[in-house]
N, C-alpha and C. Protein backbone atom coordinates (compact mmCIF):
# COMPACT_ATOMS: atom_id res chain seq x y z
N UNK A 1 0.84 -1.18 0.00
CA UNK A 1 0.00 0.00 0.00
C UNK A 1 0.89 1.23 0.00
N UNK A 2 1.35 1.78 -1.24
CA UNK A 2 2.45 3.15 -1.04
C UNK A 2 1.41 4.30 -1.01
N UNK A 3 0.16 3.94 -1.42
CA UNK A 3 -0.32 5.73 -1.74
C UNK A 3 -2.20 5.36 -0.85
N UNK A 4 -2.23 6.64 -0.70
CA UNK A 4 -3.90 6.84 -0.16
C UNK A 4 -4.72 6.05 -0.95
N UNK A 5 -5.78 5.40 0.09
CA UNK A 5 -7.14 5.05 -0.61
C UNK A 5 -7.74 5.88 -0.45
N UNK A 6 -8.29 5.74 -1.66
CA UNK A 6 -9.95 6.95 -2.13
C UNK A 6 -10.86 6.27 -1.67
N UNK A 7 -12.27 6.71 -1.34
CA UNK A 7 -13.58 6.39 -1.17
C UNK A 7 -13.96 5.96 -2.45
N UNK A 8 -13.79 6.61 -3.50
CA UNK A 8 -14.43 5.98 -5.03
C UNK A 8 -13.49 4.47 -5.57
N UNK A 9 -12.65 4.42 -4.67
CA UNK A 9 -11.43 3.39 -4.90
C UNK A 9 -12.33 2.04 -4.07
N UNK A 10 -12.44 1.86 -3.08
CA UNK A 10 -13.47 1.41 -2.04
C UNK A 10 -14.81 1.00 -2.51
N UNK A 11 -15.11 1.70 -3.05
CA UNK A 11 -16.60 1.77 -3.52
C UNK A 11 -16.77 -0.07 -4.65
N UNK A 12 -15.69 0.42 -5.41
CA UNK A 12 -15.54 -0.51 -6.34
C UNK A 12 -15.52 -2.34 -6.07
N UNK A 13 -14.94 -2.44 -4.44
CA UNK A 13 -14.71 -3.06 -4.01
C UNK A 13 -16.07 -3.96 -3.50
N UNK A 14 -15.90 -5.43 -3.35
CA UNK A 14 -16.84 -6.44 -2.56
C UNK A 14 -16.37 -6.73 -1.30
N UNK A 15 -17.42 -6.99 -0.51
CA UNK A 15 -17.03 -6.97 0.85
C UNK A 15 -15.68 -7.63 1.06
N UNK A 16 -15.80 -8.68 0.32
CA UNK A 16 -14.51 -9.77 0.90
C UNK A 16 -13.26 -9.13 0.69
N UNK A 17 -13.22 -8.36 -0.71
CA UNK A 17 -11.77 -7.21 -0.88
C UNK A 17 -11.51 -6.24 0.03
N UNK A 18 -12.91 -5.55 0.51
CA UNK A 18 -12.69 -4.54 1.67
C UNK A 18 -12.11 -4.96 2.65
N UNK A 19 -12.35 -6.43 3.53
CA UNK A 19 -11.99 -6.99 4.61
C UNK A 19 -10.37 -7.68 4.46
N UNK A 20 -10.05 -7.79 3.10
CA UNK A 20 -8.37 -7.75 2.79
C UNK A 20 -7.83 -6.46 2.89
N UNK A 21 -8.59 -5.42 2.29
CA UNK A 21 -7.64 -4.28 2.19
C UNK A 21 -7.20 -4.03 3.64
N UNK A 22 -8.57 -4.31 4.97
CA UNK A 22 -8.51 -3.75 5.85
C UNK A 22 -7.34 -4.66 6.73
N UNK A 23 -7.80 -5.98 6.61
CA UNK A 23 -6.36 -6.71 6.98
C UNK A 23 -4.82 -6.39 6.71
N UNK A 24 -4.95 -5.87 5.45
CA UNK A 24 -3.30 -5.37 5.08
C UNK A 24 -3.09 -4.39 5.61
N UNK A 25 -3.95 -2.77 5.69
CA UNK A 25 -3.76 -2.23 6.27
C UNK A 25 -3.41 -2.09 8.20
N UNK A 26 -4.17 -2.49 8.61
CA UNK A 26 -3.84 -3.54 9.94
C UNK A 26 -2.53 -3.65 9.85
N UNK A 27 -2.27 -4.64 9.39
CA UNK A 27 -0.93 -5.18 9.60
C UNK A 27 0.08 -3.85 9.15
N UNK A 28 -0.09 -3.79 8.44
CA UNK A 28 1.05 -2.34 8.15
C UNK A 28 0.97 -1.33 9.25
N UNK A 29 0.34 -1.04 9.97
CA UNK A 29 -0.33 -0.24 11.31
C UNK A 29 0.54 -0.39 11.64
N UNK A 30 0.41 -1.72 12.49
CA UNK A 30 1.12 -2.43 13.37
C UNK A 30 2.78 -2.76 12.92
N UNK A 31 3.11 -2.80 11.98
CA UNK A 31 4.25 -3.07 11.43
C UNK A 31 5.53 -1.46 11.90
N UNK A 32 4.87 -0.80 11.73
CA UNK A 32 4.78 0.60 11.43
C UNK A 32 4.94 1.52 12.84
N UNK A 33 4.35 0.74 13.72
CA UNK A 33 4.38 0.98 15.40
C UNK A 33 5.51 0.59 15.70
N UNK A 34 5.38 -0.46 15.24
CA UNK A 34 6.82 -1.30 15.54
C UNK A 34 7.85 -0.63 15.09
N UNK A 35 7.83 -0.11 14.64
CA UNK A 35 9.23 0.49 13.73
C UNK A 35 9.04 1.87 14.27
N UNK A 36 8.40 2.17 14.75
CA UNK A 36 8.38 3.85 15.67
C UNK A 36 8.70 3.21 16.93
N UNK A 37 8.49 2.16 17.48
CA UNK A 37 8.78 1.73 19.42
C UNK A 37 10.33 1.71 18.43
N UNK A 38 11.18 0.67 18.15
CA UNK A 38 12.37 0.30 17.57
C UNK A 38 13.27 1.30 17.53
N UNK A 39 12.54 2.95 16.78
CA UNK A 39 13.58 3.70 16.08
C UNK A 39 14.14 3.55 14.78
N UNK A 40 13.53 2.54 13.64
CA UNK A 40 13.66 2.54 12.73
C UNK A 40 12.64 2.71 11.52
N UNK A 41 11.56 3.91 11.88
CA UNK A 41 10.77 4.15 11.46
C UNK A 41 11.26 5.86 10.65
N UNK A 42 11.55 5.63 9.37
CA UNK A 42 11.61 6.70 8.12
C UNK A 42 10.52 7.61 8.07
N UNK A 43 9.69 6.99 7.75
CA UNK A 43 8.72 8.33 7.50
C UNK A 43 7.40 8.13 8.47
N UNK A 44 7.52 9.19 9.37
CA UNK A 44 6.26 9.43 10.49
C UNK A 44 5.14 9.47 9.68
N UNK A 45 4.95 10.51 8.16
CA UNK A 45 3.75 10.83 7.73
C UNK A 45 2.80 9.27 7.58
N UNK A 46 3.56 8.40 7.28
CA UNK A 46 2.91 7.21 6.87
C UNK A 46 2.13 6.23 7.96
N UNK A 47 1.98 6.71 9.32
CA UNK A 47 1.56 6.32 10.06
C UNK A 47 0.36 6.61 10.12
N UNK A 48 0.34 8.13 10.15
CA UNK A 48 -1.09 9.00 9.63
C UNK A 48 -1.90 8.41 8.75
N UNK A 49 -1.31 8.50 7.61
CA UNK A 49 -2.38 7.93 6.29
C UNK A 49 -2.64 6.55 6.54
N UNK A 50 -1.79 5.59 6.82
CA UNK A 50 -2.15 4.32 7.07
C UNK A 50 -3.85 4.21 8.12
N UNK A 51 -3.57 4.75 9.24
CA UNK A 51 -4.41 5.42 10.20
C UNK A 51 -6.11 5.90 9.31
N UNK A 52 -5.50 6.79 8.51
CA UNK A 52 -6.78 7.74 7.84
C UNK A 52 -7.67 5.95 6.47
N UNK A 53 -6.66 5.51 6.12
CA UNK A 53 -7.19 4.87 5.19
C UNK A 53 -7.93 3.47 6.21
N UNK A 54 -7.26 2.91 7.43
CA UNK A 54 -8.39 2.35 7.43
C UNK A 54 -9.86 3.03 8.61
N UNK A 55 -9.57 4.14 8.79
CA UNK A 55 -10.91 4.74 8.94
C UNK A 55 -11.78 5.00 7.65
N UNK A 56 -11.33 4.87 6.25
CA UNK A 56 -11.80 4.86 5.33
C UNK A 56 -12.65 3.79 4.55
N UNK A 57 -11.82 2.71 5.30
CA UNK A 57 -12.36 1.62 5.06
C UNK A 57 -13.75 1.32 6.00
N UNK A 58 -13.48 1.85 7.07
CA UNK A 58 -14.33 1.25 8.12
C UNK A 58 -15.83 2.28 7.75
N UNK A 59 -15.76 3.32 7.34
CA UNK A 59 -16.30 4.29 6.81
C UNK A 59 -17.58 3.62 5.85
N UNK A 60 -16.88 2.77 4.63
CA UNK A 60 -17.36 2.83 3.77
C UNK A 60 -18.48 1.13 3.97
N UNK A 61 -17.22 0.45 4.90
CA UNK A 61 -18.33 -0.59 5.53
C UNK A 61 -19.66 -0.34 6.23
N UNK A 62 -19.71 1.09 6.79
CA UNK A 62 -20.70 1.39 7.73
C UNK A 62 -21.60 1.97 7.12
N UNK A 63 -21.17 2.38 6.40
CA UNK A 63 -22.60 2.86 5.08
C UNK A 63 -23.31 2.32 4.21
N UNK A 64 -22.27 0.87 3.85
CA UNK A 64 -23.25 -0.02 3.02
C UNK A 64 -24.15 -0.61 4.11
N UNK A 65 -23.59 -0.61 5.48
CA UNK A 65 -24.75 -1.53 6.06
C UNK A 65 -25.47 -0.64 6.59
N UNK A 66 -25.81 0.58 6.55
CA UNK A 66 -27.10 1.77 6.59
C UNK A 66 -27.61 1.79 5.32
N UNK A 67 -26.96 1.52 4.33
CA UNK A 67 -27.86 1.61 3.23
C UNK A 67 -27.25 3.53 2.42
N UNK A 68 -25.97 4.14 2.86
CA UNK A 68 -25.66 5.18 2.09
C UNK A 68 -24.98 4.77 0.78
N UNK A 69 -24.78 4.05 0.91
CA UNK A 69 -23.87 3.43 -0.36
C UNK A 69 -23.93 2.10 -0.92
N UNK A 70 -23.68 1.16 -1.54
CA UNK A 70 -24.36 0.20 -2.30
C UNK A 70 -22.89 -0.41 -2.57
N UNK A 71 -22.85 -1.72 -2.39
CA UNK A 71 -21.67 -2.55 -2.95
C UNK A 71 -21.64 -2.52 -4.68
N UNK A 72 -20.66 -2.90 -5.51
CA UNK A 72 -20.77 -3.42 -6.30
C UNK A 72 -21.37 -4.57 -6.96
N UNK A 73 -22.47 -4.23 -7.90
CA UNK A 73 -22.56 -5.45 -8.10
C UNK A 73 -24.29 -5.50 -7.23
N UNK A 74 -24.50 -4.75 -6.50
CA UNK A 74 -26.02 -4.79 -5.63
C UNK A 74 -26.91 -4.17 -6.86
N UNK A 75 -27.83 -4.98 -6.84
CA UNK A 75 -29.00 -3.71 -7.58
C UNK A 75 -30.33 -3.00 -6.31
N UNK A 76 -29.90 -1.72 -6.90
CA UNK A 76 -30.68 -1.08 -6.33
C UNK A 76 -32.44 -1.37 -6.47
N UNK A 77 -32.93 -1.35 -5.01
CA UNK A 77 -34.49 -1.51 -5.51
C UNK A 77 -35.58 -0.03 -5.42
N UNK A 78 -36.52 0.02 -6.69
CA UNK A 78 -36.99 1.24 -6.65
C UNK A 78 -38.82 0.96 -6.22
């Protein structure tokens, strides 16, 4: 994961991809902590975004299950 997830990036996604992205991200979190407790952590900014993207994720899970947003692949009923 080198760069930000988008919400329209997400969107595209099925649950089961969301719940990988969110796993990788996770782990990179944590990877990432580790390497800030250690002292061998390069770039602070990346803790942040790691941080922001899976609130992004968690975001976009919480809306399909209110009904703001629609998985891929759902048909909408009118």
């Amino acid at each position: 994961m080198a760069n930000v997830i988008r919400a329209h990036e997400l969107d595209e996604l099925n649950e089961i991809d969301l719940e990988a992205k969110l796993r990788e991200a996770k782990e990179e979190l944590f990877n990432l902590r580790f390497q800030a407790a250690t002292g061998q952590l390069e770039s602070h900014g990346r803790l942040r975004t790691v941080k922001k993207d899976i609130a992004r994720i968690y975001t976009v899970v919480r809306e399909r299950e209110l009904g703001i947003r629609t998985a891929p692949g759902a048909e909408e009923e009118n």
